[in-house]
PDB file of N, CA and C in Angstrom:
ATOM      1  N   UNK A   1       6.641 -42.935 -78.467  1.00  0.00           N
ATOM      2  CA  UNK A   1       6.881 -42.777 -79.879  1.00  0.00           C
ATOM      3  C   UNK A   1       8.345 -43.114 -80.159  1.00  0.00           C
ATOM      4  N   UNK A   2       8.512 -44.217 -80.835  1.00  0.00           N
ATOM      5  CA  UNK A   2       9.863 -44.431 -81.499  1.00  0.00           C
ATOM      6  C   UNK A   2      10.193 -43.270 -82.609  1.00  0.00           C
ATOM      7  N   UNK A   3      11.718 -43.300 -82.100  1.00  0.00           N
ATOM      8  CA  UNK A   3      12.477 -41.847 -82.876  1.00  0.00           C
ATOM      9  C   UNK A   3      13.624 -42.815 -84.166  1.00  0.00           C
ATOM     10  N   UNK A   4      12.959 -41.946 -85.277  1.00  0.00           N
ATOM     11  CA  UNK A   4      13.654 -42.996 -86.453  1.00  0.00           C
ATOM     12  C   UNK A   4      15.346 -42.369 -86.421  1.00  0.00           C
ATOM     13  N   UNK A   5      16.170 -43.562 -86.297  1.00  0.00           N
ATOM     14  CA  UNK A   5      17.355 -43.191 -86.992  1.00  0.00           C
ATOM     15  C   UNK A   5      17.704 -42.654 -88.213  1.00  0.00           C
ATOM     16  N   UNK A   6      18.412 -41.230 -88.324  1.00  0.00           N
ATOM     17  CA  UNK A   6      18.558 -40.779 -89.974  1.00  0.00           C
ATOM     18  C   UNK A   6      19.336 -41.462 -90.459  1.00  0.00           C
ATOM     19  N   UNK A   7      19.047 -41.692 -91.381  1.00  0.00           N
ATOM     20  CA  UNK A   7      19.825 -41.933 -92.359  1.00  0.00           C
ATOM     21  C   UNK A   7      21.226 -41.676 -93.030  1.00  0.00           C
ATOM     22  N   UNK A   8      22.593 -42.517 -93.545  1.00  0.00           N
ATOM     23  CA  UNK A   8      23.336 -41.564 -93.930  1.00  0.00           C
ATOM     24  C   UNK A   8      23.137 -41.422 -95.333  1.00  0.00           C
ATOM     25  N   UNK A   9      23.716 -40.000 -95.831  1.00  0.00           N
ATOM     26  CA  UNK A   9      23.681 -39.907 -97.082  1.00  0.00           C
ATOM     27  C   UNK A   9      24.039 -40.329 -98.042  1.00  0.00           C
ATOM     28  N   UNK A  10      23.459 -40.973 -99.152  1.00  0.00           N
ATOM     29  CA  UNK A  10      23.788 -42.163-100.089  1.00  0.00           C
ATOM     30  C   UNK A  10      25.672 -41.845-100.761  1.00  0.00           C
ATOM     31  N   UNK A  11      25.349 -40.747-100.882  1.00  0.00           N
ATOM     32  CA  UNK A  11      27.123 -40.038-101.746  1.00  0.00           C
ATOM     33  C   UNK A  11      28.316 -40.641-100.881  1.00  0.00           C
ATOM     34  N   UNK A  12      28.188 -40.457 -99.596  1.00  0.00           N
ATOM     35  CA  UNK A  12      29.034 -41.521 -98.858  1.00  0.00           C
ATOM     36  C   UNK A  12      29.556 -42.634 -99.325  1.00  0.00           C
ATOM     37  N   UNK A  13      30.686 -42.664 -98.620  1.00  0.00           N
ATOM     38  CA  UNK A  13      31.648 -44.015 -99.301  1.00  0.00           C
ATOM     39  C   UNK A  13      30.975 -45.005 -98.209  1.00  0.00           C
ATOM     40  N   UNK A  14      31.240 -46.185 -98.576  1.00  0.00           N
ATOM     41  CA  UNK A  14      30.672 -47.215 -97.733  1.00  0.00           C
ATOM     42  C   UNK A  14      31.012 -47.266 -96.232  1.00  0.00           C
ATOM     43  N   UNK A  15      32.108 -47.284 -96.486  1.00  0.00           N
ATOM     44  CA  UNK A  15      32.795 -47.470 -94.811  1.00  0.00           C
ATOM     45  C   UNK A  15      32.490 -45.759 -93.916  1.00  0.00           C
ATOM     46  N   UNK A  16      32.261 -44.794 -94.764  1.00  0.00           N
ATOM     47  CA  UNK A  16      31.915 -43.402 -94.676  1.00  0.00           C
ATOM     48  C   UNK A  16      30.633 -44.072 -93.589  1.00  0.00           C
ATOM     49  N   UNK A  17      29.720 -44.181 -94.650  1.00  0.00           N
ATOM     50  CA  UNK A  17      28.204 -44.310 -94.473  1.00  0.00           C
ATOM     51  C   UNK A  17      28.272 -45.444 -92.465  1.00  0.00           C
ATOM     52  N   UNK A  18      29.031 -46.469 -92.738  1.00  0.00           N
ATOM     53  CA  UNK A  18      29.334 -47.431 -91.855  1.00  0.00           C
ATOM     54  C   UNK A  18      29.678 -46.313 -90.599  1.00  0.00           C
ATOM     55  N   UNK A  19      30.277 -45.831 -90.426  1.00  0.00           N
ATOM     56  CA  UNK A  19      30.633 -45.024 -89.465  1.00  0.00           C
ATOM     57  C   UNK A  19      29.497 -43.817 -88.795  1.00  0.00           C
ATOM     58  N   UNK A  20      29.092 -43.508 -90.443  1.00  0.00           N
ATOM     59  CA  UNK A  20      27.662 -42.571 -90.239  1.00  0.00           C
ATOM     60  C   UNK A  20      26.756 -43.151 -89.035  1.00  0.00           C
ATOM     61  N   UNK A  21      26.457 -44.861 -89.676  1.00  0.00           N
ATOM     62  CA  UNK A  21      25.507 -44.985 -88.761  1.00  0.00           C
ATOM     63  C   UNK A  21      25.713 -45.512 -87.133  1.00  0.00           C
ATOM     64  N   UNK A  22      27.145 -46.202 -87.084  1.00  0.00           N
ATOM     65  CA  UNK A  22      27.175 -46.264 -85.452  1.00  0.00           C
ATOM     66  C   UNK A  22      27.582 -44.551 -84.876  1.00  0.00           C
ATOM     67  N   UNK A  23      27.911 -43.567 -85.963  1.00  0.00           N
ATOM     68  CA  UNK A  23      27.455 -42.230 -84.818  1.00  0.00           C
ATOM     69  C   UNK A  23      26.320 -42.000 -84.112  1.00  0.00           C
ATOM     70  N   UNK A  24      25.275 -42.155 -85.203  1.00  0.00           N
ATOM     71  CA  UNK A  24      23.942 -41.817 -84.647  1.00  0.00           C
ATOM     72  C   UNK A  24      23.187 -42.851 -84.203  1.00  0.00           C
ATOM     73  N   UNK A  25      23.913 -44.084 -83.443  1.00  0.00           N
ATOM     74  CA  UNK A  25      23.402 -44.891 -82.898  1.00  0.00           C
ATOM     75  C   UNK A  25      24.269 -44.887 -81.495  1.00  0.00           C
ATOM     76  N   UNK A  26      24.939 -44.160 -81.150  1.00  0.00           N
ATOM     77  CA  UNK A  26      25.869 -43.714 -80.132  1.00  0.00           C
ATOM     78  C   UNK A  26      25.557 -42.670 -79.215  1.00  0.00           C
ATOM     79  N   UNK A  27      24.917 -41.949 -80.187  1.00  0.00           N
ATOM     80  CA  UNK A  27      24.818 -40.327 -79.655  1.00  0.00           C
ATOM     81  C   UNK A  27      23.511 -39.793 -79.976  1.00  0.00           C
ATOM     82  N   UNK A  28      23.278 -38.783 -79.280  1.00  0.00           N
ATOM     83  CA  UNK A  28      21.553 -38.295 -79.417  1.00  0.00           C
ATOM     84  C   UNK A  28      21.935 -37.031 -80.014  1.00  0.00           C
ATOM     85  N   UNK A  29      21.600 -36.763 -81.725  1.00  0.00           N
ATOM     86  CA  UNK A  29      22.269 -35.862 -82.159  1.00  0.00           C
ATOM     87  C   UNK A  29      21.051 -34.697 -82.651  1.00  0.00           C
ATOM     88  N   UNK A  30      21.038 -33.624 -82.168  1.00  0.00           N
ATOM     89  CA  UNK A  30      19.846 -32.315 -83.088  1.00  0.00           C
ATOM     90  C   UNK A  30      20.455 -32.125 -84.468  1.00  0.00           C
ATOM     91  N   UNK A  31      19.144 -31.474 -85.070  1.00  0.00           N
ATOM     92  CA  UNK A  31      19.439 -31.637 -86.737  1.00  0.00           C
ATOM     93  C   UNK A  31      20.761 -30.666 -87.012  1.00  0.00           C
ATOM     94  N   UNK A  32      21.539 -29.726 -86.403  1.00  0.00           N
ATOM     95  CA  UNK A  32      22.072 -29.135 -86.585  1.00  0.00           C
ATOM     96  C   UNK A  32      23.578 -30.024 -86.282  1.00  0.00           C
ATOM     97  N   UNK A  33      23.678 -30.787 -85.566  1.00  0.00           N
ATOM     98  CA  UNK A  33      24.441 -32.066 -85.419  1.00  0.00           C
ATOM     99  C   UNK A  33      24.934 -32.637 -86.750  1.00  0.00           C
ATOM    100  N   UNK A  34      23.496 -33.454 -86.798  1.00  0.00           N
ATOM    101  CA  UNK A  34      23.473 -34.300 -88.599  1.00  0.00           C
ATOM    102  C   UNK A  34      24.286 -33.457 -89.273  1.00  0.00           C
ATOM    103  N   UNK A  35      24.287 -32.458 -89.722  1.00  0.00           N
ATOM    104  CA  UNK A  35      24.696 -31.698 -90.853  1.00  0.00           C
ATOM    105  C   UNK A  35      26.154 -31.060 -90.297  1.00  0.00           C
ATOM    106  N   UNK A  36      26.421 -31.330 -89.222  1.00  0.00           N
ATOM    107  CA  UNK A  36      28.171 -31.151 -89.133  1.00  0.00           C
ATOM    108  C   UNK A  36      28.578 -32.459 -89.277  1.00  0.00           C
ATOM    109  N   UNK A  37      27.835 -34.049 -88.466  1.00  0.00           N
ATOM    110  CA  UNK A  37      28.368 -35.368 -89.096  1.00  0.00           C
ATOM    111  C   UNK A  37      28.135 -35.011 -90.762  1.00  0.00           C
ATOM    112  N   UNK A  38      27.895 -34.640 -91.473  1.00  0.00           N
ATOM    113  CA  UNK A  38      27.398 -34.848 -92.661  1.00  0.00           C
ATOM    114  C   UNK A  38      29.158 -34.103 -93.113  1.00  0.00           C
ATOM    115  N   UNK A  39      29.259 -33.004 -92.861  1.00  0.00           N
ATOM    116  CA  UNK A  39      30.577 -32.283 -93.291  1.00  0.00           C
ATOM    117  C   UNK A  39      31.713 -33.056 -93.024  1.00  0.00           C
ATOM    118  N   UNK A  40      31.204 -33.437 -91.646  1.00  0.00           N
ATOM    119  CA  UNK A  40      32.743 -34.319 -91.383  1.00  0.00           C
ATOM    120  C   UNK A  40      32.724 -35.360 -92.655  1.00  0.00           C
ATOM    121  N   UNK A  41      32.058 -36.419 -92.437  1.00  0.00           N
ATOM    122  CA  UNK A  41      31.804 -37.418 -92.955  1.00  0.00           C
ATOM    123  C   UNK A  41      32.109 -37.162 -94.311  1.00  0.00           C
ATOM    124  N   UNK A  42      31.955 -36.304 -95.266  1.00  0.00           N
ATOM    125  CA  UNK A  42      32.380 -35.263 -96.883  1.00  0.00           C
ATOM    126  C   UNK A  42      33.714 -35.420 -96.456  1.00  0.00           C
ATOM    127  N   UNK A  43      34.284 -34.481 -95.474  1.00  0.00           N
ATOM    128  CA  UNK A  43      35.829 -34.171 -95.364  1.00  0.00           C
ATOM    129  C   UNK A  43      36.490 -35.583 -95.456  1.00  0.00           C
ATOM    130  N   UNK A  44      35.684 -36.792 -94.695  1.00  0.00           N
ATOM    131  CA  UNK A  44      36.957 -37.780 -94.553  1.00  0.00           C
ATOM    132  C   UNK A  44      37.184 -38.616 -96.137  1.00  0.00           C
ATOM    133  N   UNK A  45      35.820 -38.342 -96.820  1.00  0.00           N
ATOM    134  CA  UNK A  45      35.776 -39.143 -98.000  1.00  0.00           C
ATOM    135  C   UNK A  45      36.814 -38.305 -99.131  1.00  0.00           C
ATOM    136  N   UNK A  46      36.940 -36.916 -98.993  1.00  0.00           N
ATOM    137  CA  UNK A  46      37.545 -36.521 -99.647  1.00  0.00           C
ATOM    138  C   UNK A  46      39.274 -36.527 -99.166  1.00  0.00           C
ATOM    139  N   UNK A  47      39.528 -36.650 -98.104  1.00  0.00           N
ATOM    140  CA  UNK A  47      40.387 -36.793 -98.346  1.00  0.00           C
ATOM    141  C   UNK A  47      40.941 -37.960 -98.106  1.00  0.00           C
ATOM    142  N   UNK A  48      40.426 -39.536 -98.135  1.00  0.00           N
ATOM    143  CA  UNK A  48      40.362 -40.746 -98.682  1.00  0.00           C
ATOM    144  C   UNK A  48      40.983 -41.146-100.380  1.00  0.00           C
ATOM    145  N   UNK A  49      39.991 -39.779-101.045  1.00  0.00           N
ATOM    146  CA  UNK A  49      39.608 -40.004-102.252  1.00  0.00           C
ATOM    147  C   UNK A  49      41.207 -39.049-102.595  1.00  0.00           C
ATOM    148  N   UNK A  50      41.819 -37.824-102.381  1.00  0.00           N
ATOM    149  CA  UNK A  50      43.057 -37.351-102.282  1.00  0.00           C
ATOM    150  C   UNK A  50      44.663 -38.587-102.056  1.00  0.00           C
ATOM    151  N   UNK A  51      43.933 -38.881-101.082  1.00  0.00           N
ATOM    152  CA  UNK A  51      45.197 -40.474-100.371  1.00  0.00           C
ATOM    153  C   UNK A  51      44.852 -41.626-102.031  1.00  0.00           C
ATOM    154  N   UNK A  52      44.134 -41.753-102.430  1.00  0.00           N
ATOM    155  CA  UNK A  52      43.784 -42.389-103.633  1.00  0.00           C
ATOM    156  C   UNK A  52      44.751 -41.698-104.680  1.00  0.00           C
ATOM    157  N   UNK A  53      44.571 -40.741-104.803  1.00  0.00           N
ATOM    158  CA  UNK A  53      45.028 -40.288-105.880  1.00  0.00           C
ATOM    159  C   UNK A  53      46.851 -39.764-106.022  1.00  0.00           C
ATOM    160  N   UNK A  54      46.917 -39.370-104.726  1.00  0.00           N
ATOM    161  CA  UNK A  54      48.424 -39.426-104.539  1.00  0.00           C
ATOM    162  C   UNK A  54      49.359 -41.322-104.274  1.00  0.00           C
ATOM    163  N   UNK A  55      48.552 -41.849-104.064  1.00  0.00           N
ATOM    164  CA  UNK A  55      49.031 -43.129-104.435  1.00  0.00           C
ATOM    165  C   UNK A  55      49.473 -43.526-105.490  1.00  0.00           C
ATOM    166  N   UNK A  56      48.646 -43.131-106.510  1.00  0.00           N
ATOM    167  CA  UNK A  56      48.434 -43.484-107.694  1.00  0.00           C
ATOM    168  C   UNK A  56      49.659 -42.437-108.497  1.00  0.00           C
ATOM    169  N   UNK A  57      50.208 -41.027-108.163  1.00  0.00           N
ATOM    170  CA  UNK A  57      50.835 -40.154-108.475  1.00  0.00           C
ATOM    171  C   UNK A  57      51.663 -39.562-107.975  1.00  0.00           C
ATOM    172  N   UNK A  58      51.892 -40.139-106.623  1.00  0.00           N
ATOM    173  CA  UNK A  58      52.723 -39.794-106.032  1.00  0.00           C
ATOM    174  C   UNK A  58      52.984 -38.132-105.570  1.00  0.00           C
ATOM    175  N   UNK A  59      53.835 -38.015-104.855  1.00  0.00           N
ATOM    176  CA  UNK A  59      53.659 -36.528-103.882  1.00  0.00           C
ATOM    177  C   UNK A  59      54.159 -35.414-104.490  1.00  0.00           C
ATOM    178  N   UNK A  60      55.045 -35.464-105.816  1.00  0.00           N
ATOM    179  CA  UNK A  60      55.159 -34.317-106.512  1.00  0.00           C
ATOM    180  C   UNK A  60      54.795 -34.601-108.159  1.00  0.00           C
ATOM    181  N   UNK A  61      54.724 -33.487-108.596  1.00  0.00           N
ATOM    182  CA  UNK A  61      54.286 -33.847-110.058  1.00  0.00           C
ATOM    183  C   UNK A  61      55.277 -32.699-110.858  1.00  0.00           C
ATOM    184  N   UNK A  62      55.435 -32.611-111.763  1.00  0.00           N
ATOM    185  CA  UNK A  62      56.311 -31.640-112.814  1.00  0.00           C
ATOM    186  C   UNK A  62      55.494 -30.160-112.807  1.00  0.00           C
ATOM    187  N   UNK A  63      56.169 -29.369-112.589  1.00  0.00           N
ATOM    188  CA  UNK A  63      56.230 -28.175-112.280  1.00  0.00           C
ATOM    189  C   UNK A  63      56.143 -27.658-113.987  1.00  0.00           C
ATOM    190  N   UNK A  64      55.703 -26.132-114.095  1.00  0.00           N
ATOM    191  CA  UNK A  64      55.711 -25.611-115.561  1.00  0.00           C
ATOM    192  C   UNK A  64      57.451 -25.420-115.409  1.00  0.00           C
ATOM    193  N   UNK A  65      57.905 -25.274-115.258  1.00  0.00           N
ATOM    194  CA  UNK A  65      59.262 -24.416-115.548  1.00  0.00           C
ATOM    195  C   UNK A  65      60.457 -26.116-115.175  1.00  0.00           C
ATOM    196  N   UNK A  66      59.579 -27.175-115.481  1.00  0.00           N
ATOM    197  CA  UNK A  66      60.805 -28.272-115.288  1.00  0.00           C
ATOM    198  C   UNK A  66      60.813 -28.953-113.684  1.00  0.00           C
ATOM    199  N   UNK A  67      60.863 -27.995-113.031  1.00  0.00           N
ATOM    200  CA  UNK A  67      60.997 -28.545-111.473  1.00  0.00           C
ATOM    201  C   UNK A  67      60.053 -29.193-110.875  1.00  0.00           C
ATOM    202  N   UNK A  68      59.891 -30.217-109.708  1.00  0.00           N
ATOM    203  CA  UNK A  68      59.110 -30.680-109.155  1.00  0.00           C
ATOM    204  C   UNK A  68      58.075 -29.690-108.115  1.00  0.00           C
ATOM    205  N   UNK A  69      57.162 -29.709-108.292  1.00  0.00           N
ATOM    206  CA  UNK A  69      55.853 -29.032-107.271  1.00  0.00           C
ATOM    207  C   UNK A  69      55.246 -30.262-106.565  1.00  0.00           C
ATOM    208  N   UNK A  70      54.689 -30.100-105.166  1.00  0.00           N
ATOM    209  CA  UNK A  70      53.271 -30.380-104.905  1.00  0.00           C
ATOM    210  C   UNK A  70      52.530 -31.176-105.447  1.00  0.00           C
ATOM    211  N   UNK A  71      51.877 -32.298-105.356  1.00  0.00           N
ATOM    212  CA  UNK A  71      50.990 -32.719-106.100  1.00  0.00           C
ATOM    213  C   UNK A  71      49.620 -31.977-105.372  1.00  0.00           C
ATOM    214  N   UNK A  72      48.742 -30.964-106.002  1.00  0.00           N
ATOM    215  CA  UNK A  72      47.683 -30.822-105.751  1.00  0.00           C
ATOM    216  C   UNK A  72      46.950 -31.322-104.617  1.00  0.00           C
ATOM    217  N   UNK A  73      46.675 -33.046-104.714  1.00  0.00           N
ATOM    218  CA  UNK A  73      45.995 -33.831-103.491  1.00  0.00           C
ATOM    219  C   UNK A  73      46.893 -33.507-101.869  1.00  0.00           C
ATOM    220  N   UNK A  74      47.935 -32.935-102.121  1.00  0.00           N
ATOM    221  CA  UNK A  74      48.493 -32.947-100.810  1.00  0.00           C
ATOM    222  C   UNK A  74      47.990 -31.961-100.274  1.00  0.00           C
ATOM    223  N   UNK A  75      47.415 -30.805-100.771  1.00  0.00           N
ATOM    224  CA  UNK A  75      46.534 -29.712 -99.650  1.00  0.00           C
ATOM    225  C   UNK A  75      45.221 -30.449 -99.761  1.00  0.00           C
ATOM    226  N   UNK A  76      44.692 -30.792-101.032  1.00  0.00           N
ATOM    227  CA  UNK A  76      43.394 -31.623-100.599  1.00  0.00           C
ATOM    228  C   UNK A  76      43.005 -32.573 -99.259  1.00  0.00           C
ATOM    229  N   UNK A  77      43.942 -33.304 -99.142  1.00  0.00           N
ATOM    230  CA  UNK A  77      44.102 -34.007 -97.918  1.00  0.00           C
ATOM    231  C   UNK A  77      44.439 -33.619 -96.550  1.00  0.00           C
ATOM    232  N   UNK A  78      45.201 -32.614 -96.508  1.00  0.00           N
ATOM    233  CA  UNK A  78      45.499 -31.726 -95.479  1.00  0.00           C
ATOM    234  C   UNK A  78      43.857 -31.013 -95.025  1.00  0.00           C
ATOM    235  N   UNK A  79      43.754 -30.202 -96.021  1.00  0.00           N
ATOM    236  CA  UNK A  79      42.051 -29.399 -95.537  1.00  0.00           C
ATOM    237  C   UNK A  79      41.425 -30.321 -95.268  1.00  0.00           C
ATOM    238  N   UNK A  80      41.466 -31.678 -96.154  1.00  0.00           N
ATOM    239  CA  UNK A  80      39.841 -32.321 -95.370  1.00  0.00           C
ATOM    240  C   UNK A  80      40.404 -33.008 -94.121  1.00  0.00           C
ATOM    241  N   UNK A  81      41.752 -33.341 -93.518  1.00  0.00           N
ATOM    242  CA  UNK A  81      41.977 -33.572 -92.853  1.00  0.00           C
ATOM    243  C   UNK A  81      41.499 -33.074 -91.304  1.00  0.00           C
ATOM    244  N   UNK A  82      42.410 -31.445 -91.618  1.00  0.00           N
ATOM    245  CA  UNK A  82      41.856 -30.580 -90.489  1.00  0.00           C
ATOM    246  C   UNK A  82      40.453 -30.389 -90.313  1.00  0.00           C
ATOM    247  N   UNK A  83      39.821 -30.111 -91.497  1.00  0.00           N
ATOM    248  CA  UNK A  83      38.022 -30.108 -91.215  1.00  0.00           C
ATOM    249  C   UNK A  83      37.450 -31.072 -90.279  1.00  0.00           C
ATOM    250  N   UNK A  84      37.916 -32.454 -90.823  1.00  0.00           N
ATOM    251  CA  UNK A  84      37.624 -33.659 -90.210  1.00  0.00           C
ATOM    252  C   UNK A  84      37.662 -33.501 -88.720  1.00  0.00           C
ATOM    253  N   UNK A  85      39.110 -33.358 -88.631  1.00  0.00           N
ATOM    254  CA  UNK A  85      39.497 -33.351 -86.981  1.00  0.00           C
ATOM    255  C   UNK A  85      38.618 -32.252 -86.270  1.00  0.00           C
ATOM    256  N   UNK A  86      38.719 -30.736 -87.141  1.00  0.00           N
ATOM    257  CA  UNK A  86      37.784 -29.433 -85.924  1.00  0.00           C
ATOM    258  C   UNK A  86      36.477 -30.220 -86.409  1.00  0.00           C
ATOM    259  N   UNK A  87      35.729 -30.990 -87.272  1.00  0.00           N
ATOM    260  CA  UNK A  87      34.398 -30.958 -87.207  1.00  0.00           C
ATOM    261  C   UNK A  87      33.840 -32.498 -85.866  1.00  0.00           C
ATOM    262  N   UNK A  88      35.128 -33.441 -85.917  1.00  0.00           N
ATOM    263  CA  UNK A  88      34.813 -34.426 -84.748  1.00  0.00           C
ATOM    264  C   UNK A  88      34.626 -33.478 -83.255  1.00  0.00           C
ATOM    265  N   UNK A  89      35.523 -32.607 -83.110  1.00  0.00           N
ATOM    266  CA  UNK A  89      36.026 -31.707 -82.053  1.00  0.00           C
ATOM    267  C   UNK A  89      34.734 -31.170 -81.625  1.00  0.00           C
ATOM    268  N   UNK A  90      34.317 -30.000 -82.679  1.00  0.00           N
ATOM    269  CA  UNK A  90      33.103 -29.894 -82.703  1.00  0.00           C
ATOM    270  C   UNK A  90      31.455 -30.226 -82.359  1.00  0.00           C
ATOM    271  N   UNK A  91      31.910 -31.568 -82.356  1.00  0.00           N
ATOM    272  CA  UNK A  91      31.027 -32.559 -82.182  1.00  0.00           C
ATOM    273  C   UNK A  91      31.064 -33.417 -81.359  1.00  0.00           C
ATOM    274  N   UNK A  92      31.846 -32.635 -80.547  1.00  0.00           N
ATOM    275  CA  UNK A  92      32.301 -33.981 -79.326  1.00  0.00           C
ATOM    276  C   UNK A  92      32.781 -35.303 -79.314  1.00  0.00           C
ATOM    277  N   UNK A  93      33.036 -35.509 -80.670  1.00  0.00           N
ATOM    278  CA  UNK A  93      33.259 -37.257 -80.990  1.00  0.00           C
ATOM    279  C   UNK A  93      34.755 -37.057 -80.728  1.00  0.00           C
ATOM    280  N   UNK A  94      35.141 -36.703 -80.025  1.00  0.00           N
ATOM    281  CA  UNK A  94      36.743 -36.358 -80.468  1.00  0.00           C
ATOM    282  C   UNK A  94      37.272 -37.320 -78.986  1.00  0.00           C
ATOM    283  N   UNK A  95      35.963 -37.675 -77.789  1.00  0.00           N
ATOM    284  CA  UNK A  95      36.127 -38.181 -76.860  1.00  0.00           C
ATOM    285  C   UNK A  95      35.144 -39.274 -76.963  1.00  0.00           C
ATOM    286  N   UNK A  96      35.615 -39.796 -75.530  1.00  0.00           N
ATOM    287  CA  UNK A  96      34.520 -41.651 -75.401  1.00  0.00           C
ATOM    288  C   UNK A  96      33.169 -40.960 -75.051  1.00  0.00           C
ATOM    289  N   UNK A  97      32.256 -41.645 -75.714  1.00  0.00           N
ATOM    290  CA  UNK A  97      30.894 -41.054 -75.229  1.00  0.00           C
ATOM    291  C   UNK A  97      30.866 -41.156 -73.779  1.00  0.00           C
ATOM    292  N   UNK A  98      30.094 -40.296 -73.098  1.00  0.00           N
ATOM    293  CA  UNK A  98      29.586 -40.608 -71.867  1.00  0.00           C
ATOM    294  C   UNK A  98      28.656 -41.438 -71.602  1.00  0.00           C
ATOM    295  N   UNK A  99      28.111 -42.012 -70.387  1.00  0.00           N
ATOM    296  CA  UNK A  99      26.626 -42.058 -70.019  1.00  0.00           C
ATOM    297  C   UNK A  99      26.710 -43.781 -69.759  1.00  0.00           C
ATOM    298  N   UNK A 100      25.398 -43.692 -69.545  1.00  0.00           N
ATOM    299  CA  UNK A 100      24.990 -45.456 -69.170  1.00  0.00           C
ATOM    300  C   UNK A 100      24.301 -46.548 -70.914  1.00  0.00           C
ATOM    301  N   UNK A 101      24.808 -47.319 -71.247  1.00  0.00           N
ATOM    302  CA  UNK A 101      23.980 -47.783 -72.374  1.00  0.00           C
ATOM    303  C   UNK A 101      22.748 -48.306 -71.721  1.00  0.00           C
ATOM    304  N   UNK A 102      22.444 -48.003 -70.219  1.00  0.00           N
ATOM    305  CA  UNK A 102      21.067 -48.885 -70.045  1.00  0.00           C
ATOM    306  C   UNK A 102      20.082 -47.292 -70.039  1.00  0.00           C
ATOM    307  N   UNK A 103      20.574 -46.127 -70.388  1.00  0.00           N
ATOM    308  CA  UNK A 103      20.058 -45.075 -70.232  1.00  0.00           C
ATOM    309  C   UNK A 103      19.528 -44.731 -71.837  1.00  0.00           C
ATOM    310  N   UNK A 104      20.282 -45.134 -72.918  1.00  0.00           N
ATOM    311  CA  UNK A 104      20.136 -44.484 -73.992  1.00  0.00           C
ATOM    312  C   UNK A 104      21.544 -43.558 -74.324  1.00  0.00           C
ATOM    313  N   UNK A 105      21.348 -43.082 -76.109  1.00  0.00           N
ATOM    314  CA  UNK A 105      22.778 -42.579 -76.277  1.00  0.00           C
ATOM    315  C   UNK A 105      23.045 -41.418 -75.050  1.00  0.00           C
ATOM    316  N   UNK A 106      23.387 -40.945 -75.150  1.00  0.00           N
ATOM    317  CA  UNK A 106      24.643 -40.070 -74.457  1.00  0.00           C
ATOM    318  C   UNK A 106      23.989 -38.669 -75.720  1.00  0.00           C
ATOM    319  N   UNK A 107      23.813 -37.309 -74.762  1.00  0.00           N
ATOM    320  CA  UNK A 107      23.599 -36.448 -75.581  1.00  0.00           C
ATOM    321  C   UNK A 107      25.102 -35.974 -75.958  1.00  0.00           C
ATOM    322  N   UNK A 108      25.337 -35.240 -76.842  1.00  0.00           N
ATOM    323  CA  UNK A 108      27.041 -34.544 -76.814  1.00  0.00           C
ATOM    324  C   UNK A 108      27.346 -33.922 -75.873  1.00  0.00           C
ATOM    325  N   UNK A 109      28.356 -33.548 -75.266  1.00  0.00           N
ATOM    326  CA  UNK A 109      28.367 -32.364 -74.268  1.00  0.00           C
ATOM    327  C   UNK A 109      28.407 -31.098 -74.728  1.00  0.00           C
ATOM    328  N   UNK A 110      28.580 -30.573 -76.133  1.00  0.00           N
ATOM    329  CA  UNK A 110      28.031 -29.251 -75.988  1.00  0.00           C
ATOM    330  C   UNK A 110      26.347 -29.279 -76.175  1.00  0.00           C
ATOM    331  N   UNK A 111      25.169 -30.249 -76.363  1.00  0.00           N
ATOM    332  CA  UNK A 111      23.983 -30.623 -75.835  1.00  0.00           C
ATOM    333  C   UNK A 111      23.785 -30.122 -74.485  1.00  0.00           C
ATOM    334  N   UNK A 112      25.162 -30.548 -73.358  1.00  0.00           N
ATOM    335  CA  UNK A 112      24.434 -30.574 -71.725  1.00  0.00           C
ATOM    336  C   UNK A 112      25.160 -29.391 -71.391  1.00  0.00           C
ATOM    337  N   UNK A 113      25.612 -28.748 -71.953  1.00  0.00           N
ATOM    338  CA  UNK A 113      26.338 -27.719 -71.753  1.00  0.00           C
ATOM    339  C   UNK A 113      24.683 -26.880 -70.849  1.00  0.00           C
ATOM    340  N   UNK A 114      25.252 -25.976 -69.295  1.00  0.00           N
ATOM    341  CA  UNK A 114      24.424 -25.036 -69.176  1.00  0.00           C
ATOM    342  C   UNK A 114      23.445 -24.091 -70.051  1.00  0.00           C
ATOM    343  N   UNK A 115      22.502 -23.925 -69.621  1.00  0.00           N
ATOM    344  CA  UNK A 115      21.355 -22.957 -70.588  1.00  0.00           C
ATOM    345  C   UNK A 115      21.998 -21.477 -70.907  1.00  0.00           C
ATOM    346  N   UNK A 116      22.633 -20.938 -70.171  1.00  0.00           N
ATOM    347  CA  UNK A 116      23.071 -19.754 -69.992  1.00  0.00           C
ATOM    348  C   UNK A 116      24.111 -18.963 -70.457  1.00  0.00           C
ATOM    349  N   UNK A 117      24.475 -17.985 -71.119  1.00  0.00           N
ATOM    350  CA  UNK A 117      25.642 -17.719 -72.215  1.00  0.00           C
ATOM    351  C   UNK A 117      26.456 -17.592 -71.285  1.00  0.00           C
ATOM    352  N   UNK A 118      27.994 -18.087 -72.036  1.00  0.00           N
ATOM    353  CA  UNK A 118      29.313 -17.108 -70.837  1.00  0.00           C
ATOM    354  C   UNK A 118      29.733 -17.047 -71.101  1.00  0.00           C
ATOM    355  N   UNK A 119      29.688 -16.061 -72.495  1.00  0.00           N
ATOM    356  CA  UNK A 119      30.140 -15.429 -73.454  1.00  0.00           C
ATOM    357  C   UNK A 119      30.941 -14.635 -72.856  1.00  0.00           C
TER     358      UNK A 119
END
């Protein structure tokens, strides 16, 4: 039985989606997988879409009291940043896949991780 590749989610930015799909053509991912690529994949668009907007406005903006603040997008980009990075981490993508391509993807390694807690 052939196993269908999922799909990425349409809301994705293109190059988002592009990346979506050589993950899951890389890696043998459980549904609980998908849906952390899915977070990551959110985090990087948003803070894409942050790098957009501080371009456009640059890194501080006028403060109520006269002075320069923060532009907003700069924690935007920061959080989806870090998400990004702990959710690759997470996901093992943070390294070269393992395995043989004459074998099939490579499960993640927390996948081959022992059966047994060690907690």
């Amino acid at each position: 039985m052939k196993q269908t590749t999922p799909k990425a989610p349409a809301h994705l930015a293109d190059p988002t989606r592009a990346w979506w799909r050589s993950v899951v053509r890389e890696y043998r991912l459980e549904p609980h997988h998908l849906r952390l690529l899915q977070a990551a994949a959110e985090a990087w668009d948003r803070a894409v879409d942050a790098q957009s907007i501080l371009a456009r406005d640059g890194l501080v903006i006028a403060g109520r009291e006269g002075g320069l603040r923060p532009h907003p997008a700069v924690s935007i980009r920061r959080d989806a940043e870090v998400s990004f990075a702990r959710l690759l981490r997470e996901l093992d993508l943070d390294t070269e896949p393992p395995g043989d391509a004459r074998t099939g993807p490579p499960a993640l390694r927390s996948n081959r991780r022992g059966s047994g807690y060690a907690g």
